[in-house]
Protein backbone atom coordinates (compact mmCIF):
# COMPACT_ATOMS: atom_id res chain seq x y z
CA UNK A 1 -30.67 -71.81 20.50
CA UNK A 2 -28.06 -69.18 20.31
CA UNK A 3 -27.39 -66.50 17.95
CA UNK A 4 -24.82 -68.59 16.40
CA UNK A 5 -26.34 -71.31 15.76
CA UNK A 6 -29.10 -69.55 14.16
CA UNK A 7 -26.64 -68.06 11.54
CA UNK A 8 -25.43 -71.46 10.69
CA UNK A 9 -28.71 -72.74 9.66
CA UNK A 10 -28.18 -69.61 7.10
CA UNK A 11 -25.48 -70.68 5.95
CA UNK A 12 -27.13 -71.97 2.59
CA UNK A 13 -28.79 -68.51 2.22
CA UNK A 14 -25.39 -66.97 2.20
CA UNK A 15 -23.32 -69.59 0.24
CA UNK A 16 -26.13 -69.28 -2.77
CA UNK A 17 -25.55 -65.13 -2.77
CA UNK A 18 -22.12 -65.35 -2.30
CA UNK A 19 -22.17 -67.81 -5.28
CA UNK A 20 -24.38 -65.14 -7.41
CA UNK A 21 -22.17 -62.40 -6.70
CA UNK A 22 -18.78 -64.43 -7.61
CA UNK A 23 -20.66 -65.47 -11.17
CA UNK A 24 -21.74 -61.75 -11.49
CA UNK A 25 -17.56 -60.35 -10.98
CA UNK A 26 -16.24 -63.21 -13.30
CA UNK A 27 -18.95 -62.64 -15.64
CA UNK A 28 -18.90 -58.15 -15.73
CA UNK A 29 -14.76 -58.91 -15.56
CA UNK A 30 -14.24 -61.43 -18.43
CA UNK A 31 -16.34 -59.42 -20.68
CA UNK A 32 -15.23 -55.90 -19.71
CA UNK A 33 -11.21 -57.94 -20.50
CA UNK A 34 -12.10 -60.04 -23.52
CA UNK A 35 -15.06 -57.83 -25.54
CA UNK A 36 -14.02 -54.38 -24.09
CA UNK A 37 -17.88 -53.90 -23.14
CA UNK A 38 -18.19 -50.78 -21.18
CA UNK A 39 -19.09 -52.11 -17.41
CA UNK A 40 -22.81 -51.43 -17.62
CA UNK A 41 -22.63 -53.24 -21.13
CA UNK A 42 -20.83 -55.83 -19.32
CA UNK A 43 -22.90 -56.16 -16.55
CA UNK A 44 -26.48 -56.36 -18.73
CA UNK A 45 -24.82 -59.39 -20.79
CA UNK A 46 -23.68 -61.04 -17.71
CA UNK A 47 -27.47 -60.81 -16.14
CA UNK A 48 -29.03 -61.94 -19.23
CA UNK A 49 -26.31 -64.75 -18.62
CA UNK A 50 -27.39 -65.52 -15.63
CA UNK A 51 -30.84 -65.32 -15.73
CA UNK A 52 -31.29 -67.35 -19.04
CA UNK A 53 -34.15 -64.85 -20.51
CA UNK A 54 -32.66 -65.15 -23.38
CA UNK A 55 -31.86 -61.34 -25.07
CA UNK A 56 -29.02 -61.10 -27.75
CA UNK A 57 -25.86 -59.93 -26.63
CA UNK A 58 -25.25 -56.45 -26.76
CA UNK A 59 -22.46 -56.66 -29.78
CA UNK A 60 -21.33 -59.67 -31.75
CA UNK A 61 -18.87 -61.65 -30.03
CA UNK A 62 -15.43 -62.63 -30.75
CA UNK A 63 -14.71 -66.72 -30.97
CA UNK A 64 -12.83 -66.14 -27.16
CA UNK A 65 -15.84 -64.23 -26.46
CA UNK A 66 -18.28 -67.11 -27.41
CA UNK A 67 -16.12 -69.18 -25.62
CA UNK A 68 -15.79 -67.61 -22.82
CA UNK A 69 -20.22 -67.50 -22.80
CA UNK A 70 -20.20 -71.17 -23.13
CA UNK A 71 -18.83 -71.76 -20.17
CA UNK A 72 -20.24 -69.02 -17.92
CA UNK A 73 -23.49 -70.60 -19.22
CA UNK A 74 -22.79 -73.78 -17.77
CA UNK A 75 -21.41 -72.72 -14.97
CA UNK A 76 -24.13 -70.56 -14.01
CA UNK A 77 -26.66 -73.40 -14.95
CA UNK A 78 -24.97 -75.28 -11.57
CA UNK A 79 -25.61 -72.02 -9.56
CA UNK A 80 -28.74 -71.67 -10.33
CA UNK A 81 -29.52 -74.73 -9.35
CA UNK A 82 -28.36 -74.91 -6.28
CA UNK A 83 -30.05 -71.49 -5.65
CA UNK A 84 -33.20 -72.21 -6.18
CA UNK A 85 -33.16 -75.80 -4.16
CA UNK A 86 -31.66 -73.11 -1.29
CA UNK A 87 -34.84 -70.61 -1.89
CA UNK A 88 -37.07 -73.26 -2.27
CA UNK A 89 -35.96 -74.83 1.35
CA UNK A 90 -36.09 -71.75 3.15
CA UNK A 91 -39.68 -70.23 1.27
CA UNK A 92 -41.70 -73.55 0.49
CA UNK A 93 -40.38 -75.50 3.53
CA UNK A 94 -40.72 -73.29 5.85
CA UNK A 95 -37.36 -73.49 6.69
CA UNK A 96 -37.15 -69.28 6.89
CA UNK A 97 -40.25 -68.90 9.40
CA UNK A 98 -38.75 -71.73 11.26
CA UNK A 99 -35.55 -69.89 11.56
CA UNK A 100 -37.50 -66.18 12.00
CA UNK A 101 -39.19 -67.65 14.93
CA UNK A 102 -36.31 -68.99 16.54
CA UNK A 103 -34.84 -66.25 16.38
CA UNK A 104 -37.66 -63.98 18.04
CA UNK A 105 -37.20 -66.47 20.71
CA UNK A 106 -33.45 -65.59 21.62
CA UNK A 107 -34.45 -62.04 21.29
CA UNK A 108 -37.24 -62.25 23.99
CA UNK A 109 -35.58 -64.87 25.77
CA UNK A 110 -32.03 -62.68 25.97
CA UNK A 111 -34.40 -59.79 27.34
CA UNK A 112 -36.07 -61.45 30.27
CA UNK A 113 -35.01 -61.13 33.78
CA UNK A 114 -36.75 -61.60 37.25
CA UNK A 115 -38.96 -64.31 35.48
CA UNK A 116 -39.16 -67.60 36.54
CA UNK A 117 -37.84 -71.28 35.14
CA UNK A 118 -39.94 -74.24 35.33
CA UNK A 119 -37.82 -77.70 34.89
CA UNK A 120 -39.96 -80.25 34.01
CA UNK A 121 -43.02 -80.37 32.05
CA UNK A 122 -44.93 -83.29 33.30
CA UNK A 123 -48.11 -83.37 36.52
CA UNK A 124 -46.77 -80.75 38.53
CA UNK A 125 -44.83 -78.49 36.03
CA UNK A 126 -48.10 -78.27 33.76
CA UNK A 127 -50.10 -76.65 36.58
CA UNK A 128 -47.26 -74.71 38.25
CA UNK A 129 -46.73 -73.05 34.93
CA UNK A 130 -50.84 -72.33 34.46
CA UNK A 131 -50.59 -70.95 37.56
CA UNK A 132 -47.57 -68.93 36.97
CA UNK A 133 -49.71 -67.49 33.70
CA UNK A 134 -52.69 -66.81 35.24
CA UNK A 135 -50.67 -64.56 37.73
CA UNK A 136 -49.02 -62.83 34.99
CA UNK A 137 -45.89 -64.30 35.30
CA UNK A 138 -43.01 -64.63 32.48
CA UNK A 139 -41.53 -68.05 32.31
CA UNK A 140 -39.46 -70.73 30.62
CA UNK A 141 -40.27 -74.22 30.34
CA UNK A 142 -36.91 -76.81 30.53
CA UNK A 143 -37.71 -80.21 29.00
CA UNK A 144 -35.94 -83.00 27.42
CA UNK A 145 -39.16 -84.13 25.89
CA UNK A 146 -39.48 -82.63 22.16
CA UNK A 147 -43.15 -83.11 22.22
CA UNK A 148 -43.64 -80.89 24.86
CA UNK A 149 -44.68 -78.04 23.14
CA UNK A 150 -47.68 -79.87 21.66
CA UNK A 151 -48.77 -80.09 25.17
CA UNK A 152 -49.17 -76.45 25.78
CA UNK A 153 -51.81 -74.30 25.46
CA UNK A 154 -52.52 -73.19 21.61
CA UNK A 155 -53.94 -69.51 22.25
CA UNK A 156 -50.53 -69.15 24.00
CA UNK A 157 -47.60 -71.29 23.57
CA UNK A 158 -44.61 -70.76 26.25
CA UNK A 159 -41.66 -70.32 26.12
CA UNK A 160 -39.68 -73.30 25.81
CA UNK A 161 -35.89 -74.48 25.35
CA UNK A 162 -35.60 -78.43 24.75
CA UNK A 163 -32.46 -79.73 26.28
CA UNK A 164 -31.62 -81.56 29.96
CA UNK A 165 -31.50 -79.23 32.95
CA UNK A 166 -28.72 -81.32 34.06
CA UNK A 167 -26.41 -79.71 31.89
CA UNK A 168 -25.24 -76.27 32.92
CA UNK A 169 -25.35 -74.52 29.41
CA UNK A 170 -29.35 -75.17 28.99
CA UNK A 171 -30.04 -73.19 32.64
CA UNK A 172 -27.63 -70.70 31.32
CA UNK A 173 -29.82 -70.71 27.81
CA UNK A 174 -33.13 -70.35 29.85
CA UNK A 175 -31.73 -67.10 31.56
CA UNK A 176 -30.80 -68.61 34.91
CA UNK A 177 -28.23 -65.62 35.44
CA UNK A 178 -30.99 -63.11 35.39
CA UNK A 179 -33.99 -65.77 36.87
CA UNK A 180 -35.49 -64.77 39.90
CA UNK A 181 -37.04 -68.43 40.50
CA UNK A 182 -36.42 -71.99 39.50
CA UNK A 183 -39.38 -74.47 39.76
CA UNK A 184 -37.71 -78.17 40.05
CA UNK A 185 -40.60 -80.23 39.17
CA UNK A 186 -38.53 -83.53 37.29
CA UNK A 187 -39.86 -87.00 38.96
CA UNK A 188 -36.24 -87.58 40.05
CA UNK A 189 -35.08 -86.37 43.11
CA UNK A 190 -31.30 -87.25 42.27
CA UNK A 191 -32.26 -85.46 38.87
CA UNK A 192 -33.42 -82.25 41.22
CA UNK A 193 -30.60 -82.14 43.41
CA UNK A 194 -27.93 -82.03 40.58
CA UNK A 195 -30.49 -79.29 38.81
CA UNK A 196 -29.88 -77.30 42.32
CA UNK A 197 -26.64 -77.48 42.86
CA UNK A 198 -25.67 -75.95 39.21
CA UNK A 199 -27.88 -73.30 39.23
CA UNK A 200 -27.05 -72.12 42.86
CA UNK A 201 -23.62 -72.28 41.42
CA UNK A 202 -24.78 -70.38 38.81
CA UNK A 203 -27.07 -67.81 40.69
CA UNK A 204 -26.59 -67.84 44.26
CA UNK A 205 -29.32 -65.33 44.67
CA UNK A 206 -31.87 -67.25 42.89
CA UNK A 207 -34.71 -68.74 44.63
CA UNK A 208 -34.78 -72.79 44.13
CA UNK A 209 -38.11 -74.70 44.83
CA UNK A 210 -38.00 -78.51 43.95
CA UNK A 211 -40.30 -81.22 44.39
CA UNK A 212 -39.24 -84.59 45.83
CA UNK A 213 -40.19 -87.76 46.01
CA UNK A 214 -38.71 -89.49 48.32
CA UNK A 215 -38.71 -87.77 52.43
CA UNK A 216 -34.95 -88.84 52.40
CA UNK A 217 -33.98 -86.46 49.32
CA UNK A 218 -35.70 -83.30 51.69
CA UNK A 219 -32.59 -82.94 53.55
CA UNK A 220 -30.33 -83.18 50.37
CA UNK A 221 -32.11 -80.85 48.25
CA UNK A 222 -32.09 -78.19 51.20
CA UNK A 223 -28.63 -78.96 51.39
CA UNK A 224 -27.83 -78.57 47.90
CA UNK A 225 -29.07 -75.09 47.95
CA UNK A 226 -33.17 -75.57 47.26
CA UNK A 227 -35.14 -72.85 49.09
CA UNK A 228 -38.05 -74.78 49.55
CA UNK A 229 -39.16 -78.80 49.19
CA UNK A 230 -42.24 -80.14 48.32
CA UNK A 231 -43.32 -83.89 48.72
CA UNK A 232 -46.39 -84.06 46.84
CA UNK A 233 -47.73 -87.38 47.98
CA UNK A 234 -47.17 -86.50 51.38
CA UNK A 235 -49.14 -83.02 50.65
CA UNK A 236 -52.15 -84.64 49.02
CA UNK A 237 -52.24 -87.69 51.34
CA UNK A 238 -52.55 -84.96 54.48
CA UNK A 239 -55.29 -83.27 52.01
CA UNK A 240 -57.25 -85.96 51.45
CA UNK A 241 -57.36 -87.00 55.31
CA UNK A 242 -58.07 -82.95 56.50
CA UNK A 243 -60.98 -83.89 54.18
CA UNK A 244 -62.34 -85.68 57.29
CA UNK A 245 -61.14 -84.00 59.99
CA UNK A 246 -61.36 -80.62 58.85
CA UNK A 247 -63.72 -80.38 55.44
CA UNK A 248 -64.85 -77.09 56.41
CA UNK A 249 -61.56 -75.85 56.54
CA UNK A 250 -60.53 -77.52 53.03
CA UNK A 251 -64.02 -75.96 51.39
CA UNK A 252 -62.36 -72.50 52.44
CA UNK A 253 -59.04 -73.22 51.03
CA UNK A 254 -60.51 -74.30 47.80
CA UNK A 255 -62.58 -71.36 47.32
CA UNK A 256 -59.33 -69.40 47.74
CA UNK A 257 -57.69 -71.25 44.80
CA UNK A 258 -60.96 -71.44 42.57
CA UNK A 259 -60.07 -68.36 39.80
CA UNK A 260 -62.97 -69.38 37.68
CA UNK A 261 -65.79 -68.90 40.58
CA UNK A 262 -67.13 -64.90 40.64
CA UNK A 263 -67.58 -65.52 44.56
CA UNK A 264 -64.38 -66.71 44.89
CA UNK A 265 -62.36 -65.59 47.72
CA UNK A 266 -58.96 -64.00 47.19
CA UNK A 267 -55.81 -64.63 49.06
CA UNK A 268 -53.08 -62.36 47.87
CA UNK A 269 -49.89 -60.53 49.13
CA UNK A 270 -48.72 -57.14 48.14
CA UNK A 271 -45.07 -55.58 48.72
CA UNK A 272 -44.20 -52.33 49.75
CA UNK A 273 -43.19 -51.56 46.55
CA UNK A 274 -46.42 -52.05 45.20
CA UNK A 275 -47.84 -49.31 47.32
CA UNK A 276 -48.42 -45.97 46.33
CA UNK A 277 -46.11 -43.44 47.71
CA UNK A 278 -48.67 -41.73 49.73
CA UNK A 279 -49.42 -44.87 51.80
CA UNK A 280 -45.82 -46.13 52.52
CA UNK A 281 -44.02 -45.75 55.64
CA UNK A 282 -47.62 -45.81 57.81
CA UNK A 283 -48.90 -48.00 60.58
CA UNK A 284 -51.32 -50.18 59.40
CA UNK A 285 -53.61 -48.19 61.62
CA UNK A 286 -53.20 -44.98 59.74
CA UNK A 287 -53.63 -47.39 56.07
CA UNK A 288 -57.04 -48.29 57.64
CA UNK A 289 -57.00 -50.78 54.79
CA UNK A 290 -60.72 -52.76 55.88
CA UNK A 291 -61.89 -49.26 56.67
CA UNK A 292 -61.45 -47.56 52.97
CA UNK A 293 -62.18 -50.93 51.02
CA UNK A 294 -63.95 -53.94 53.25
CA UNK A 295 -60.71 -56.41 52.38
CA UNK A 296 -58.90 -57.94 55.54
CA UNK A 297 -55.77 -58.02 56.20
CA UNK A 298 -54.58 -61.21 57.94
CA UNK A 299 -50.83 -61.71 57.63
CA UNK A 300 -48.23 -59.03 57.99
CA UNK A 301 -44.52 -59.63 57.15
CA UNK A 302 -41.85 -57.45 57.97
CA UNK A 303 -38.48 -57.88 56.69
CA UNK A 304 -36.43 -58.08 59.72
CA UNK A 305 -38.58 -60.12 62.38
CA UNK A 306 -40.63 -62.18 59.88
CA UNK A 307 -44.84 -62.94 59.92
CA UNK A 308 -46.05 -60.67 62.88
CA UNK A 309 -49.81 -60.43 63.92
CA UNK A 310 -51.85 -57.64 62.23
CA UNK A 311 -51.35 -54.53 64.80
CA UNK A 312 -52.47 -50.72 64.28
CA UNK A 313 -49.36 -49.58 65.30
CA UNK A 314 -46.71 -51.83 62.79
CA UNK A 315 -45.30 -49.35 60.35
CA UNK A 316 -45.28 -50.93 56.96
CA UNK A 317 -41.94 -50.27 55.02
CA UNK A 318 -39.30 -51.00 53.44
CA UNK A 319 -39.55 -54.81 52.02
CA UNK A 320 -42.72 -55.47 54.17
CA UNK A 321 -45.59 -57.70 52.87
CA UNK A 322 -48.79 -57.60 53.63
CA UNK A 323 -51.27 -59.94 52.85
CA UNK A 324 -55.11 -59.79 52.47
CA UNK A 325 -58.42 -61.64 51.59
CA UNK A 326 -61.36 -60.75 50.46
CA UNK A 327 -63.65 -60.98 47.44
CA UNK A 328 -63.28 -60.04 43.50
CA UNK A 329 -65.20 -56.41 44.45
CA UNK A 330 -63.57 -55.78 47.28
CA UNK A 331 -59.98 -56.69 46.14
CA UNK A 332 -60.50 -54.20 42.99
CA UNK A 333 -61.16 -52.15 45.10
CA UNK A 334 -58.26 -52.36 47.41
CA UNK A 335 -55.97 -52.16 44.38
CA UNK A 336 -57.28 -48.96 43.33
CA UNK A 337 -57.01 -47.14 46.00
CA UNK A 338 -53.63 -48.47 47.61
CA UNK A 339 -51.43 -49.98 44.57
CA UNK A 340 -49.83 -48.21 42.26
């Protein structure tokens, strides 16, 4: 929700004190013209007008005078009502938190960049977005589905904007201009590629991962700009069958992905940015990274000639990243020493 829009559902607000400060002008002007009341004289009898409480009138009137009170009395009798059925929306309703809230949403929303959108709130966007969160990672859920939000966690509720990601103006209201990611996760695939093709249109430096459902839409989404394609079925039928043929491997990779186990291991990757100063530009040698805290470095990728084997002499720079395993201990205590 825009800005704009949130201002219109004010609108009410602003017509019922526009209202009260017309009736206040008439009121301080007719009786400053007709009684000749000084203006503060005019402006108490026009209050107690308004108001109703009921005082006597600062002098005796004139018959034009009395005349002229009937009629602000009734008139004002119609504003009031209609202001307090406007106060009564926006403070017993709840139609002013409602609006508050929203609007704290555009605010944070209008602030983000480098965070990621997640299209899609069913299977696979639910757990892509816990896993974006337990990672620290800001994102926006895209959803069609109005009930979505009561699907989300209630400690902390995401962000969300409720619209079709079809449609280019509800990417462009989820930040896409300033997204670093977009996680496709819709059960359409003709849905997904129309999703890619407006927001590489729209970002051509964001990174686009979609799921698919079909092995024939793989080529299409790729061509339509997606980064990356994921066929789930064909991911957890080759899961379930490494079960067999390689459960020893699987029981590693699932203690990698297990956050709530204490012996856990840990998979991460770092950038060079991450690094302090003092151990950029070295050979991994010189970093001596199992050395100083027992963690293992097993994947090394340099920005030019891609994922190289872990050698003593590679210099890490410049949009390197390395990656490393090891436990909870040992990865605190990699991150203290090396990251900033």
């Amino acid at each position: 929700m825009s800005l704009i829009k949130i201002t219109k559902k004010l609108n009410g607000l602003f017509i019922a004190v526009a209202l009260l400060t017309i009736s206040l002008v008439i009121g301080v002007s007719g009786y400053m013209f007709i009684e000749d009341y000084t203006f503060l004289e005019a402006l108490f009898m026009s209050v107690i007008t308004i108001s109703t409480v009921g005082f006597t009138e600062v002098h005796l009137l004139s018959d034009v005078g009395m005349m002229f009170t009937s009629v602000y009395i009734i008139m004002n009798l119609i504003i009031f009502a209609y202001v307090v059925s406007v106060i009564s929306k926006f403070l017993f309703e709840g139609k002013l938190r409602s609006i508050y809230n929203e609007y704290k949403f555009v605010k944070e929303l209008t602030s983000m960049k480098n965070h990621v959108i997640v299209c899609g709130y069913g299977s696979n966007g639910m757990h892509s977005c816990q896993e974006l969160q337990r990672n620290g990672r800001d994102f926006v859920i895209i959803d069609i589905d109005e009930d979505t939000p009561k699907k989300f966690p209630e400690d902390k509720p995401y962000m969300f904007v409720l619209g079709d990601a079809t449609h280019e103006e509800v990417l462009i209201k989820a930040g896409v201009k300033t997204a670093k990611e977009l996680l496709i996760a819709t059960a359409s695939d003709a849905i997904n590629v129309f999703i890619t093709l407006s927001a590489r249109e729209l970002n051509p430096n964001i990174k686009i991962i979609s799921r698919a459902t079909d092995p024939a839409s793989e080529k299409k989404l790729y061509f339509a700009g997606a980064n990356n394609v994921i066929l789930p079925d064909i991911i957890g039928g080759t899961f379930m069958a490494r079960l067999i043929t390689k459960p020893e491997v699987i029981e590693f990779m699932e203690m990698l992905s297990d956050d709530n186990n204490e012996m856990s291991i840990k998979l991460e990757e770092f950038s060079y940015n991450d690094f302090k100063k003092n151990y950029r530009d070295k050979t991994l040698g010189e970093l001596d990274i199992q050395g100083k805290t027992g963690i293992f470095p097993v994947g090394f990728k340099d920005n030019i000639r891609g994922f190289m084997g872990i050698r003593n002499e590679t210099i890490f720079g410049e949009n390197d990243i390395l990656i490393v395993l090891g436990n909870n201990d040992t990865m605190q205590k990699f991150k203290s020493t090396f990251l900033l």
